[in-house]
C-alpha atoms as a PDB file:
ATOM      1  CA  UNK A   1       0.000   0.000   0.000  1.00  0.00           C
ATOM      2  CA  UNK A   2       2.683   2.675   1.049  1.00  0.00           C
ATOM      3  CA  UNK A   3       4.491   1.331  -2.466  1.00  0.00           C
ATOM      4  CA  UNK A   4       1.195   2.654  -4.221  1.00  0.00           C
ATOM      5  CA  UNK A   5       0.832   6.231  -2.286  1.00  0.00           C
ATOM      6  CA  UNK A   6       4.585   6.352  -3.292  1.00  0.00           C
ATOM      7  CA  UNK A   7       3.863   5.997  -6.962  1.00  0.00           C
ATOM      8  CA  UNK A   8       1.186   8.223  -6.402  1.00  0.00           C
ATOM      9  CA  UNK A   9       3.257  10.808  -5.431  1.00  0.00           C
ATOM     10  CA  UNK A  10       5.778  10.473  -7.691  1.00  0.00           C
ATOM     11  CA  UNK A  11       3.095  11.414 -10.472  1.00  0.00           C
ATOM     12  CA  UNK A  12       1.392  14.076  -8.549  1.00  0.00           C
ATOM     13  CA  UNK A  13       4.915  15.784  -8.441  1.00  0.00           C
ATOM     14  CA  UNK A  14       5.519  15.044 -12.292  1.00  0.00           C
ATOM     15  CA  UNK A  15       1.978  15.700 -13.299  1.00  0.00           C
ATOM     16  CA  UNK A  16       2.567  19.263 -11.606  1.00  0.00           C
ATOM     17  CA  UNK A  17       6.724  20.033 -12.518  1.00  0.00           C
ATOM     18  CA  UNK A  18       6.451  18.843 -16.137  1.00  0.00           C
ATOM     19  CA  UNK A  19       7.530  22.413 -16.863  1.00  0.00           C
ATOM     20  CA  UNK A  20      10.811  21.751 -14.533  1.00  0.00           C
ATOM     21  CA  UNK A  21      11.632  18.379 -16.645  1.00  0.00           C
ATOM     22  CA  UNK A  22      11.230  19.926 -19.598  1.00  0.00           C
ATOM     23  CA  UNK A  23      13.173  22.566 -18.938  1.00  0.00           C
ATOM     24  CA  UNK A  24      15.985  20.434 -17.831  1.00  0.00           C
ATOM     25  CA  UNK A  25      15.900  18.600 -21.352  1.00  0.00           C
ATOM     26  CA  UNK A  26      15.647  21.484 -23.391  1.00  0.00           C
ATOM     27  CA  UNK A  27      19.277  22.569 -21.126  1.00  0.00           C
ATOM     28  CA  UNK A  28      20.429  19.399 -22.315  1.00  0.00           C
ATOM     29  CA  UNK A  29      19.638  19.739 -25.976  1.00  0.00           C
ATOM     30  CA  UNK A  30      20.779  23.502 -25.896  1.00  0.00           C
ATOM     31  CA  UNK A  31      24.317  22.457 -24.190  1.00  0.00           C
ATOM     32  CA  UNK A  32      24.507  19.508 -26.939  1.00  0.00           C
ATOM     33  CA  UNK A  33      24.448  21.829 -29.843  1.00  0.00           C
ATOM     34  CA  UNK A  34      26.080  25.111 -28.417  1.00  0.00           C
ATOM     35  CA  UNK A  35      28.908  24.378 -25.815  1.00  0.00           C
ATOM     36  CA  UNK A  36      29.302  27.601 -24.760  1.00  0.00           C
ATOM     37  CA  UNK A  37      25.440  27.766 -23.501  1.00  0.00           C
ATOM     38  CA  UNK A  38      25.907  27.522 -19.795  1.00  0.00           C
ATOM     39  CA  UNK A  39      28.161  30.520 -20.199  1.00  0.00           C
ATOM     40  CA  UNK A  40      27.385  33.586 -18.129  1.00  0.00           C
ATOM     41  CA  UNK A  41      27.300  35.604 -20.953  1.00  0.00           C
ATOM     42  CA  UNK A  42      24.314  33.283 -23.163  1.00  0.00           C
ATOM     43  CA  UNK A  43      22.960  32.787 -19.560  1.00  0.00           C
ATOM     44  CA  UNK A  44      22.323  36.434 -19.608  1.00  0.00           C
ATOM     45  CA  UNK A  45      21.583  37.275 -23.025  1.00  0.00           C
ATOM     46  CA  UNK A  46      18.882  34.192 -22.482  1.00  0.00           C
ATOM     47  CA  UNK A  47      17.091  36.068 -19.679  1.00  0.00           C
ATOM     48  CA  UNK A  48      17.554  39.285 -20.976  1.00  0.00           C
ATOM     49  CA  UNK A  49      15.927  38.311 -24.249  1.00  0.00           C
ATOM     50  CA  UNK A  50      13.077  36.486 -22.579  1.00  0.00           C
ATOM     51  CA  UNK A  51      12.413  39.317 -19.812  1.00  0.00           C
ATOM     52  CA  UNK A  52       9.909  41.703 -21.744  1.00  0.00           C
ATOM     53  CA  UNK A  53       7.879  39.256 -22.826  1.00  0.00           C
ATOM     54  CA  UNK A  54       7.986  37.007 -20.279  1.00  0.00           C
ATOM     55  CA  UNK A  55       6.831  39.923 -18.189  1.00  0.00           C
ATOM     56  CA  UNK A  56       3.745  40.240 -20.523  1.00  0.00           C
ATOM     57  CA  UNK A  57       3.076  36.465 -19.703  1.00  0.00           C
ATOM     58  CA  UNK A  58       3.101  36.415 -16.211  1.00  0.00           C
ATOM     59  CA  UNK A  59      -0.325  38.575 -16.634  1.00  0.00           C
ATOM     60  CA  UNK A  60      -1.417  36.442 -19.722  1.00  0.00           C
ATOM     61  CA  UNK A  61      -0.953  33.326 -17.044  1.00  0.00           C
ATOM     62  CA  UNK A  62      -3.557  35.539 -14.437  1.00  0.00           C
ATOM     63  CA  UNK A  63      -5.799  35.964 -17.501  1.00  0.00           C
ATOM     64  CA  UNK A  64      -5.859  31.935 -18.434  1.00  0.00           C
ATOM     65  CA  UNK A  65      -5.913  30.426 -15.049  1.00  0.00           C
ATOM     66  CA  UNK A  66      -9.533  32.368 -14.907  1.00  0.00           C
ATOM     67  CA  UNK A  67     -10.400  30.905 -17.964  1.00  0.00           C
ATOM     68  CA  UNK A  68     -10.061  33.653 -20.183  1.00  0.00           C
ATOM     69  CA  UNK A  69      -7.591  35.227 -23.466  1.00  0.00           C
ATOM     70  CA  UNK A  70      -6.062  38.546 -24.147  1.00  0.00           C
ATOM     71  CA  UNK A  71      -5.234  38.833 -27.939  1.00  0.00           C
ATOM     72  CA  UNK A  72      -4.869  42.538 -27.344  1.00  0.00           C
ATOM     73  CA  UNK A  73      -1.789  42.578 -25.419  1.00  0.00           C
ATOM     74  CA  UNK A  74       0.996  43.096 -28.345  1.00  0.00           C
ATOM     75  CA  UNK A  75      -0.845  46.131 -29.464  1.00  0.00           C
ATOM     76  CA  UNK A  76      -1.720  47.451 -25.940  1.00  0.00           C
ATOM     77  CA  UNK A  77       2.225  47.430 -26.162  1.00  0.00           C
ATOM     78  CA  UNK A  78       3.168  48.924 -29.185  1.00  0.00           C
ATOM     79  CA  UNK A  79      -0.237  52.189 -27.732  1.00  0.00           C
ATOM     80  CA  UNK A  80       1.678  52.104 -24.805  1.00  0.00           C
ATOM     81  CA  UNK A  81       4.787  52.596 -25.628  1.00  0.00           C
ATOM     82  CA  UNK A  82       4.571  54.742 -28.586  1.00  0.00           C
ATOM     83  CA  UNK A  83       2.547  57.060 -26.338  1.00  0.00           C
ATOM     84  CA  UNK A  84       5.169  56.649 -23.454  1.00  0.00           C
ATOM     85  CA  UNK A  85       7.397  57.711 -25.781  1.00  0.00           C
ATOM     86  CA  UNK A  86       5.796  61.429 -26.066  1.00  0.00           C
ATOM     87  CA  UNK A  87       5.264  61.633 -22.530  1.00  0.00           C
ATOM     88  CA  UNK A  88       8.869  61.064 -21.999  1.00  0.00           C
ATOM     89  CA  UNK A  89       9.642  63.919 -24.268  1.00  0.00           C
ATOM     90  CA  UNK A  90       7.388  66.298 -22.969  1.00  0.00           C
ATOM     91  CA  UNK A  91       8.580  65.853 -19.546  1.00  0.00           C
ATOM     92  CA  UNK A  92      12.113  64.533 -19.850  1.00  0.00           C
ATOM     93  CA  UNK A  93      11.511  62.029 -17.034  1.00  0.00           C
ATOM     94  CA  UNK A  94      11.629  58.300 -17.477  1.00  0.00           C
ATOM     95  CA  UNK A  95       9.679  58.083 -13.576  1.00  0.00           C
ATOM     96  CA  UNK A  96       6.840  60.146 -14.747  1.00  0.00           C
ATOM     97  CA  UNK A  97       6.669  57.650 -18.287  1.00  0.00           C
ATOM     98  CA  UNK A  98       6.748  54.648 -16.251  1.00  0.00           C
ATOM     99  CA  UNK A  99       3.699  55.772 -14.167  1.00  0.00           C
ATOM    100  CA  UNK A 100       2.095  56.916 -17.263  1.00  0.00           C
ATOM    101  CA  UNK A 101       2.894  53.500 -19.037  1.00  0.00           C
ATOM    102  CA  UNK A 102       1.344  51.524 -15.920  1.00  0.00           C
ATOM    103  CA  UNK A 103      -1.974  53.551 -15.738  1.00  0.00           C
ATOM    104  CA  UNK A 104      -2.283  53.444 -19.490  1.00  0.00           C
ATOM    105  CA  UNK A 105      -1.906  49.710 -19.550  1.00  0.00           C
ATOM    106  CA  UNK A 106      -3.560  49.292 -16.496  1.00  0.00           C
ATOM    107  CA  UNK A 107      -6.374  51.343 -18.329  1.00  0.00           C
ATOM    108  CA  UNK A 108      -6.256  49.475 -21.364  1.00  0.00           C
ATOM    109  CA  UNK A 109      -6.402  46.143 -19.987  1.00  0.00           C
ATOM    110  CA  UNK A 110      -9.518  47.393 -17.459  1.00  0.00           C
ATOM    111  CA  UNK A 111     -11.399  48.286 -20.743  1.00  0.00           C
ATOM    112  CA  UNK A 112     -10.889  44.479 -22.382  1.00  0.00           C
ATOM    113  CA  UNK A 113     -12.021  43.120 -18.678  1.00  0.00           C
ATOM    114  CA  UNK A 114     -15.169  45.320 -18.776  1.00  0.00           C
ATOM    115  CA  UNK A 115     -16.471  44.813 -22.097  1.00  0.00           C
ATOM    116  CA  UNK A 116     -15.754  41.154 -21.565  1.00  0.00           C
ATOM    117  CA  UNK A 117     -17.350  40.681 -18.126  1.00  0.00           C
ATOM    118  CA  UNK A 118     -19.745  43.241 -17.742  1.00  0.00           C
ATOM    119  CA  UNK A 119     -20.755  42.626 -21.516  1.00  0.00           C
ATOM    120  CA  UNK A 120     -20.733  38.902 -20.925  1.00  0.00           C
ATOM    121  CA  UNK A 121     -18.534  39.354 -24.621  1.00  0.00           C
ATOM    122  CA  UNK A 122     -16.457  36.321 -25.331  1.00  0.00           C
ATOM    123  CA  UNK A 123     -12.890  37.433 -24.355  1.00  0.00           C
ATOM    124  CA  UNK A 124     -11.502  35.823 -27.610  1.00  0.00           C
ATOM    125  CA  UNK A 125     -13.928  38.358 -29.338  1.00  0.00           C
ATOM    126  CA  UNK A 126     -13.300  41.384 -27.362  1.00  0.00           C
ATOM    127  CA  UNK A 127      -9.672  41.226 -27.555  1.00  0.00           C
ATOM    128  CA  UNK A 128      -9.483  40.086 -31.072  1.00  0.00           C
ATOM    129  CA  UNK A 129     -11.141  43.521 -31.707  1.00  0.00           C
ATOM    130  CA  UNK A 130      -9.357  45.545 -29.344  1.00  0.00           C
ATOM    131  CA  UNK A 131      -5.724  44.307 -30.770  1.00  0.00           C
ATOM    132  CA  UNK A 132      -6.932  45.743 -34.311  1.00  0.00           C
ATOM    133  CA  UNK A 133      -8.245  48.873 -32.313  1.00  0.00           C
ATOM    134  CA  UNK A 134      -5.199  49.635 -30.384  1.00  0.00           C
ATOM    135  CA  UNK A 135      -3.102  48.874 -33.260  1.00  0.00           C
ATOM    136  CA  UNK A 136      -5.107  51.288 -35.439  1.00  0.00           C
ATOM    137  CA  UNK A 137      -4.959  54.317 -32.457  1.00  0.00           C
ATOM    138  CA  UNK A 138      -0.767  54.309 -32.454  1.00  0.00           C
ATOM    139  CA  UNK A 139      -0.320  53.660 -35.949  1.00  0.00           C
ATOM    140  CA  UNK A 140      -2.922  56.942 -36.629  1.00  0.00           C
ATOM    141  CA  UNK A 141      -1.265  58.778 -33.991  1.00  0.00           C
ATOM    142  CA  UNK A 142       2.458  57.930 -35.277  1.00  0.00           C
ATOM    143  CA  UNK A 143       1.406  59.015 -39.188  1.00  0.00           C
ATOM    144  CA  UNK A 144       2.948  55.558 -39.658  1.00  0.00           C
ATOM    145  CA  UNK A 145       6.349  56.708 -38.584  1.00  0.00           C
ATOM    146  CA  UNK A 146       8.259  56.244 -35.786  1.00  0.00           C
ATOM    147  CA  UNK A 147       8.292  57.418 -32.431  1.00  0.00           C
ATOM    148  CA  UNK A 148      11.408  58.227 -31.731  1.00  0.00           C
ATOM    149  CA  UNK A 149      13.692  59.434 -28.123  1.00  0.00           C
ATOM    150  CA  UNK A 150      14.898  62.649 -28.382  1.00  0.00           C
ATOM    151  CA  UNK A 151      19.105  62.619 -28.792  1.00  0.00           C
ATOM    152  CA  UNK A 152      19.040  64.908 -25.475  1.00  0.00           C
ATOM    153  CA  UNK A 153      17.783  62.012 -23.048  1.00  0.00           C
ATOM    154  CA  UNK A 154      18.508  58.779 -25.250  1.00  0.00           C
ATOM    155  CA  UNK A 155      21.456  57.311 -23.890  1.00  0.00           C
ATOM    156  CA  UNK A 156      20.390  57.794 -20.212  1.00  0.00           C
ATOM    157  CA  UNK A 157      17.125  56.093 -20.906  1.00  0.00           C
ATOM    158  CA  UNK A 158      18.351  53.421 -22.275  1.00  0.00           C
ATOM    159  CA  UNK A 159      20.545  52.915 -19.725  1.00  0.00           C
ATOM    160  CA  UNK A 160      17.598  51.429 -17.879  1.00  0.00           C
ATOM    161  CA  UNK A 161      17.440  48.572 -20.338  1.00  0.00           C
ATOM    162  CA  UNK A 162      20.992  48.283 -21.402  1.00  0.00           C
ATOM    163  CA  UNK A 163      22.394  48.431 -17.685  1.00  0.00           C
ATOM    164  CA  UNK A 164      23.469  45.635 -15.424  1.00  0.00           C
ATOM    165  CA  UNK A 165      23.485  45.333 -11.979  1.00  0.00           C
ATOM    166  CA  UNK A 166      26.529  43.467 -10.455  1.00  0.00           C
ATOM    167  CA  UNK A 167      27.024  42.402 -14.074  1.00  0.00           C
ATOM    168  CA  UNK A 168      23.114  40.765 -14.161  1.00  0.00           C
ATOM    169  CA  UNK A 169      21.101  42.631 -16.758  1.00  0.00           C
ATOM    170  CA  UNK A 170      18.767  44.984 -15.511  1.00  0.00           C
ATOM    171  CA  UNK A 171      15.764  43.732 -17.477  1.00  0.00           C
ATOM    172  CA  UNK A 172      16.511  40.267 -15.938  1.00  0.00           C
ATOM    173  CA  UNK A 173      16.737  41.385 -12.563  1.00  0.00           C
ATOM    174  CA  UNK A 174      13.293  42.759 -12.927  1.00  0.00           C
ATOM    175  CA  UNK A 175      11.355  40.276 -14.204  1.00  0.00           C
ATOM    176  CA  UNK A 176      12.858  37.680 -11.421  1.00  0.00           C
ATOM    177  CA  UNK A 177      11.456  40.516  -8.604  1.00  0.00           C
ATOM    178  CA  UNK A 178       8.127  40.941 -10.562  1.00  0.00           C
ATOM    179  CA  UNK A 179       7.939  36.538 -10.568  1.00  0.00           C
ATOM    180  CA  UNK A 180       8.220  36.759  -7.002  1.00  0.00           C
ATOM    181  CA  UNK A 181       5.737  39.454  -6.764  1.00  0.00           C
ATOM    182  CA  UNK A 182       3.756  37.468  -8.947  1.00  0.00           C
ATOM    183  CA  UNK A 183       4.236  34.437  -6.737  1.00  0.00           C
ATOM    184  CA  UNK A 184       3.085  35.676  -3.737  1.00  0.00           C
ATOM    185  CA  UNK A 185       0.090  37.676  -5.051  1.00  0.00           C
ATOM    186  CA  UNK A 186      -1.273  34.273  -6.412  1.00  0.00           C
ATOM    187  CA  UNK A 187      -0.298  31.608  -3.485  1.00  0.00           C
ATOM    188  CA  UNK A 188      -0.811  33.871  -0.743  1.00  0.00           C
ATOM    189  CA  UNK A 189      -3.675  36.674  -1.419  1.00  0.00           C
ATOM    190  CA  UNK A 190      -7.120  36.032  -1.266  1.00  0.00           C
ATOM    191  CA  UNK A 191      -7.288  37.268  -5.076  1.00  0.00           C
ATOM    192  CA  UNK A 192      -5.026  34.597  -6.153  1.00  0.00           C
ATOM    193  CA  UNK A 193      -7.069  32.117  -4.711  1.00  0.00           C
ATOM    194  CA  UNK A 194     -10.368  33.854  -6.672  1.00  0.00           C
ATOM    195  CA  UNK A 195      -8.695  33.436  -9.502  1.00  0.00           C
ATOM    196  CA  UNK A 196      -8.067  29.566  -9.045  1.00  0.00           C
ATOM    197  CA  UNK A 197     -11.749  29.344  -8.225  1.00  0.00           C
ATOM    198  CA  UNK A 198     -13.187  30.749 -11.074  1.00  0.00           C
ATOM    199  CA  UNK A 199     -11.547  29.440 -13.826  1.00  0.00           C
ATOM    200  CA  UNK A 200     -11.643  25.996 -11.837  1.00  0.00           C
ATOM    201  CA  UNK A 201     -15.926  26.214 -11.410  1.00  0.00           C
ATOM    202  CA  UNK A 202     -17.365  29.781 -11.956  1.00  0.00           C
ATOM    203  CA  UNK A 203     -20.815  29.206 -11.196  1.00  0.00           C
ATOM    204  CA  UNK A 204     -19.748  27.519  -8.147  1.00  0.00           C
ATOM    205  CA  UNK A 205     -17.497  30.501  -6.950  1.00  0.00           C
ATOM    206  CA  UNK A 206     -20.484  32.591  -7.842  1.00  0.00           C
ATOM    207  CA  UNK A 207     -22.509  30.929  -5.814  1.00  0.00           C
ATOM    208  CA  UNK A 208     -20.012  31.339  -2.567  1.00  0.00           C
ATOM    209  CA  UNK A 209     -20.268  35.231  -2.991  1.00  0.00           C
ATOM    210  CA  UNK A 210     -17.359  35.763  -4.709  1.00  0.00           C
ATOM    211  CA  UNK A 211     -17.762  38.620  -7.448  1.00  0.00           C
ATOM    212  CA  UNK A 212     -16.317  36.728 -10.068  1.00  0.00           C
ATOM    213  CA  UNK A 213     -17.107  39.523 -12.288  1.00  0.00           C
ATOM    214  CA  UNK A 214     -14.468  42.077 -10.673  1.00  0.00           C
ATOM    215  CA  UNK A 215     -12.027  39.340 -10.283  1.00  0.00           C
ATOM    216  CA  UNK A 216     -12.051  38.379 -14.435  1.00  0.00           C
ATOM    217  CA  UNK A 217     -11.258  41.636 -15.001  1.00  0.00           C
ATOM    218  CA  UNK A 218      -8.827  42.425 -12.157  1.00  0.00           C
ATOM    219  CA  UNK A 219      -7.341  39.999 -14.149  1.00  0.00           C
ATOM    220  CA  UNK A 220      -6.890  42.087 -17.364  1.00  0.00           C
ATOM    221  CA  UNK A 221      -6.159  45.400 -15.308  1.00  0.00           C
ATOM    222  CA  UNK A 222      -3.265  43.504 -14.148  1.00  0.00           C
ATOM    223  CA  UNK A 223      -1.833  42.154 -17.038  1.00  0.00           C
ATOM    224  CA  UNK A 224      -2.612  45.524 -18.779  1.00  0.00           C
ATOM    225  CA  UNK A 225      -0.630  47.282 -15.969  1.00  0.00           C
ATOM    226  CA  UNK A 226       2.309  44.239 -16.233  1.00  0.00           C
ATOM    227  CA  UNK A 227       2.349  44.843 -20.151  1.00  0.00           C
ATOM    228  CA  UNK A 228       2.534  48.674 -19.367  1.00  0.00           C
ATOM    229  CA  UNK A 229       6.061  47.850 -17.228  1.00  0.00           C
ATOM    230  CA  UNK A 230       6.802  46.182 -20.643  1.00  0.00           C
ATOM    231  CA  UNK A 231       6.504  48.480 -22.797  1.00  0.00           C
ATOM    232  CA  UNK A 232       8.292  50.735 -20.719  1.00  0.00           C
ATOM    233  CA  UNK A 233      11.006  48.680 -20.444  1.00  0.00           C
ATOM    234  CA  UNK A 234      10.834  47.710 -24.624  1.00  0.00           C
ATOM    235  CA  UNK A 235      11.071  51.433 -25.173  1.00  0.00           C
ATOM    236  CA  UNK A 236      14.200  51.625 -22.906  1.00  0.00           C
ATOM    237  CA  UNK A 237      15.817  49.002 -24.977  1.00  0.00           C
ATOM    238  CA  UNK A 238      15.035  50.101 -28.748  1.00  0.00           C
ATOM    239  CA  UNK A 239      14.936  53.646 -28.439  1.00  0.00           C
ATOM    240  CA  UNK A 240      12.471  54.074 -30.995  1.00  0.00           C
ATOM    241  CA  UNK A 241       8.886  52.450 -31.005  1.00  0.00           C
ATOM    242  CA  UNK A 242       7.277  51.987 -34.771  1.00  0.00           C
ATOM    243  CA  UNK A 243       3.603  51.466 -34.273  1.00  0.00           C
ATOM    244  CA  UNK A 244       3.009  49.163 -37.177  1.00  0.00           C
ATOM    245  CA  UNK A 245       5.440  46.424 -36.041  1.00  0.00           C
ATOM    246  CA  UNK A 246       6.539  46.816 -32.413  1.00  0.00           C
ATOM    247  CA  UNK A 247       4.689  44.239 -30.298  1.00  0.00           C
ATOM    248  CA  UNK A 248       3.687  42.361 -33.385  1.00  0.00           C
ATOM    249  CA  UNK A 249       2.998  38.529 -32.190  1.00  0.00           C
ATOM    250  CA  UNK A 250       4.034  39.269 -28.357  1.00  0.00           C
ATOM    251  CA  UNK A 251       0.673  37.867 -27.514  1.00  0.00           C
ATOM    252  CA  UNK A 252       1.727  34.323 -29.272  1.00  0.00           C
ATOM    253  CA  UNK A 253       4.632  34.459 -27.701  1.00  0.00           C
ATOM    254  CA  UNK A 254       2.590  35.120 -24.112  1.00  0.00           C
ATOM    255  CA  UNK A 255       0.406  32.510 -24.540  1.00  0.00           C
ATOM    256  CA  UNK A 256       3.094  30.094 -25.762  1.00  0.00           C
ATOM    257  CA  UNK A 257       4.928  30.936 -22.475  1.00  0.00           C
ATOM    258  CA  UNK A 258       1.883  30.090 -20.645  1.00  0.00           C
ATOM    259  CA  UNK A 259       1.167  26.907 -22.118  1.00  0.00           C
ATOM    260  CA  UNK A 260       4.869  25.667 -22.074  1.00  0.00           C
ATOM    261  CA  UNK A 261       4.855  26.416 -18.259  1.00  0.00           C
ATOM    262  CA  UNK A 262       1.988  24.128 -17.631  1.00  0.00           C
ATOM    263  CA  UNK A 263      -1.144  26.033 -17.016  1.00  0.00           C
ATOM    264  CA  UNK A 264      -4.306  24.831 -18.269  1.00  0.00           C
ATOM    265  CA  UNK A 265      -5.641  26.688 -20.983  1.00  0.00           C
ATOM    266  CA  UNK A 266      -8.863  25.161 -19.825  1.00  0.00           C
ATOM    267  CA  UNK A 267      -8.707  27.056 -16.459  1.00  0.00           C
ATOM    268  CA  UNK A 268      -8.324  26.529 -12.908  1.00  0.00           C
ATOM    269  CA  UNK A 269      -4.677  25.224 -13.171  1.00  0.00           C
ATOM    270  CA  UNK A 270      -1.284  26.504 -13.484  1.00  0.00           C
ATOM    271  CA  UNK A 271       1.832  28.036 -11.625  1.00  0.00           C
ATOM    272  CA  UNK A 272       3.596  31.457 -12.552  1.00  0.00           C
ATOM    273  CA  UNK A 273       6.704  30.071 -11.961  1.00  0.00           C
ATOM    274  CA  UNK A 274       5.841  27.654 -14.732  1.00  0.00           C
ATOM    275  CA  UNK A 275       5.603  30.912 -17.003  1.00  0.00           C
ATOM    276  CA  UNK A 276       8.543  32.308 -15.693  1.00  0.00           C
ATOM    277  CA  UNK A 277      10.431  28.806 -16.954  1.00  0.00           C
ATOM    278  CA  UNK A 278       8.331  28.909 -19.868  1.00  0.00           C
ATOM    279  CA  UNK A 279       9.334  32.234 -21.428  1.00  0.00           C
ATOM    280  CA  UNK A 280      12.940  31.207 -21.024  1.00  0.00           C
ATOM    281  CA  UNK A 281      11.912  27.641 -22.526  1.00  0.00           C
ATOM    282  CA  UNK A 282      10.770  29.923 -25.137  1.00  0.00           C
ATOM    283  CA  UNK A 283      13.576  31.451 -26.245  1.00  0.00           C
ATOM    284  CA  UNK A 284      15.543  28.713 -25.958  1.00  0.00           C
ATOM    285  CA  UNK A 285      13.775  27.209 -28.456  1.00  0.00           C
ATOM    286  CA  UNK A 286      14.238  29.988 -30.572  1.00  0.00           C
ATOM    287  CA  UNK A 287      17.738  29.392 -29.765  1.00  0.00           C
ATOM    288  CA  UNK A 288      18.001  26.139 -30.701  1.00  0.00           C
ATOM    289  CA  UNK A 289      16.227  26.196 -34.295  1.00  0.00           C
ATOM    290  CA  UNK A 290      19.082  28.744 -34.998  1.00  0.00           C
ATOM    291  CA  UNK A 291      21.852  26.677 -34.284  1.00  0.00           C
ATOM    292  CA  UNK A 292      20.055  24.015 -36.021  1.00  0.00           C
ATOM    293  CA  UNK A 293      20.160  26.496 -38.998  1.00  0.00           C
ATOM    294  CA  UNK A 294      16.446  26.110 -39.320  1.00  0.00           C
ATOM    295  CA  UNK A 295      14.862  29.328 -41.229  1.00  0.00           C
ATOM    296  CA  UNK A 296      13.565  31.655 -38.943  1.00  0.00           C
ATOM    297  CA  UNK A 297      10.713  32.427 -40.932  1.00  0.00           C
ATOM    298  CA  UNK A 298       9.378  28.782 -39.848  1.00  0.00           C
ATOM    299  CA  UNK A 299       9.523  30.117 -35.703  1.00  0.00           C
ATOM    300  CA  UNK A 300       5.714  30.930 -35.519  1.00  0.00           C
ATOM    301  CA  UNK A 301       4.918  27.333 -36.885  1.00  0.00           C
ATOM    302  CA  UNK A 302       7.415  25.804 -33.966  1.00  0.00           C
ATOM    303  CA  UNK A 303       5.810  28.163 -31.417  1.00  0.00           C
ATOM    304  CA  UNK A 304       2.000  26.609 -32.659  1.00  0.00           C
ATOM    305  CA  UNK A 305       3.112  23.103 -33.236  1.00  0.00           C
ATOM    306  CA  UNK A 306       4.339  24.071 -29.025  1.00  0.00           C
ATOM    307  CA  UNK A 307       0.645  25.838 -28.330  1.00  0.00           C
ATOM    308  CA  UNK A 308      -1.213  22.465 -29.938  1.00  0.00           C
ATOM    309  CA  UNK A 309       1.388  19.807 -28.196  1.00  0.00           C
ATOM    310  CA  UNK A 310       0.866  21.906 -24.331  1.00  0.00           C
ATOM    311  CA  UNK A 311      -2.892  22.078 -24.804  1.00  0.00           C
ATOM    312  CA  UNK A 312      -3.182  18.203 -26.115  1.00  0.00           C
ATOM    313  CA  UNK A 313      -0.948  17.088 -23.052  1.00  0.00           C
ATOM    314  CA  UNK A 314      -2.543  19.535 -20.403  1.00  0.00           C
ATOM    315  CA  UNK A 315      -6.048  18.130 -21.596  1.00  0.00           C
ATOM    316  CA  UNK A 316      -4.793  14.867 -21.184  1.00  0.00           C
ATOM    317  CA  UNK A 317      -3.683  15.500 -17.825  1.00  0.00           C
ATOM    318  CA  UNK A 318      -6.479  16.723 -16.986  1.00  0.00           C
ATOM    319  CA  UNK A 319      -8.758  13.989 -17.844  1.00  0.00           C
ATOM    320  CA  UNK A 320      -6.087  11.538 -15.548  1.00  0.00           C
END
């Protein structure tokens, strides 16, 4: 009998890591073709590449565990940015941008959570139409030209991006803090465990007295106010936001992220630490078809083949 609860065990703890064993094979494939990849310096090129929009998916993961989808968020970027990139010239102060760039997205994201909630809009509907909308607003705004830093405060703001900390990238430093953050807001706070509820059985949180209408869209303010940090941080890095194409496909790579790291795209399941592997998974990927000298145009049908494989294996899971 105790031989039984042990296999038990053992495939409660796989059926709930898979994200950490896959991660460890994809460091074993990566090492196989590039030597040099447990070097410090691809360590932190890795993270630094996968901070902005793994960022982006830790909100996307808030937004799926409730059993809902934000198609919106790679043009909520490219608005918020672009926008945060006028504010910065106007007022010559990154602080004041990055509080205008978390309102904004908080703002943004508050507006898909309404009309999705209070509408009772399919979200896949709403944000479908608010990723053309947003899109349309910047590119309008921008005359389809750039937005660009002016010379006078470019190299100190991107400094913000482009700086490291005790040689650690900046950007990767902050998107470990905002995991943790992210962490303890979902194992620890009553919210996270709304959010578990009502993607796991809405009617049934409903029923408890939970208003599972301002937790689905606390949901999107958050991720809209996460992708706001993002876009401040994107801005930081390029130096020069073009409206058409920055942000273009961020929300694949989000939801890619998310389903690599394990959560349900069902609802009611999933870590953020999962995510947090999963946008580094991600990249590595990404890292691997290049060494494999596979063409890059052939990335976004490796990052759907991924989306299909997590949601066939989390569905099976689920059914165990």
């Amino acid at each position: 009998m105790s031989q039984l609860n042990k296999n038990l065990d053992m495939k409660k703890i796989y059926s709930n890591y898979t994200f950490v064993f896959s991660f460890l094979v994809l460091v074993v494939i990566a090492t196989v073709i590039n030597h040099s990849f447990l070097s410090w310096t691809n360590l932190s090129t890795l993270m630094l590449q996968s901070s902005i929009k793994g960022i982006i998916a830790l909100g996307m993961t808030l937004i799926i565990i409730s059993g809902q989808i934000d198609l919106s968020v790679g043009s909520q970027c490219a608005l918020v940015a672009g926008l945060g990139v006028v504010v910065l010239n106007r007022t010559e102060s990154p602080f004041i941008m990055l509080l205008f760039c978390m309102a904004f997205g908080a703002l943004l994201g508050t507006i898909n959570g309404l009309i999705t909630n209070k509408g009772k809009i399919a979200p896949f509907i709403v944000t479908l139409a608010t990723m053309s909308a947003y899109r349309s607003i910047i590119v309008q705004l921008g005359q389809g030209g750039p937005f660009n830093i002016k010379m006078k405060i470019l190299m100190s703001f991107r400094k913000i991006a482009a700086g490291k900390f005790l040689g650690v990238p900046n950007l990767a430093i902050i998107f470990v803090i905002i995991t943790i953050l992210m962490v303890i807001l979902v194992k620890y706070t009553k919210f996270g465990r709304y959010v578990y509820a009502v993607g796991s059985n809405e009617n049934a949180t409903f029923l408890t007295g939970v208003n599972v209408v301002k937790v689905k869209t606390l949901c999107f303010t958050l991720t809209g106010f996460l992708t706001g940090i993002a876009s401040f941080l994107l801005s930081s890095r390029l130096t020069s936001i073009t409206a058409a194409n920055v942000g273009m496909s961020f929300e694949l790579d989000a939801i890619a992220a998310v389903a690599i790291g394990g959560t349900s795209m069902s609802g009611g399941r999933g870590k953020i630490m999962g995510t947090f592997l999963g946008a580094i998974m991600l990249q590595m990927i990404e890292g691997i078809l290049i060494a494999a000298r596979i063409p890059p145009f052939l990335s976004g049908l490796v990052k759907g083949i991924i989306i299909i494989l997590a949601v066939i294996f989390q569905s099976k899971k689920g059914n165990d």
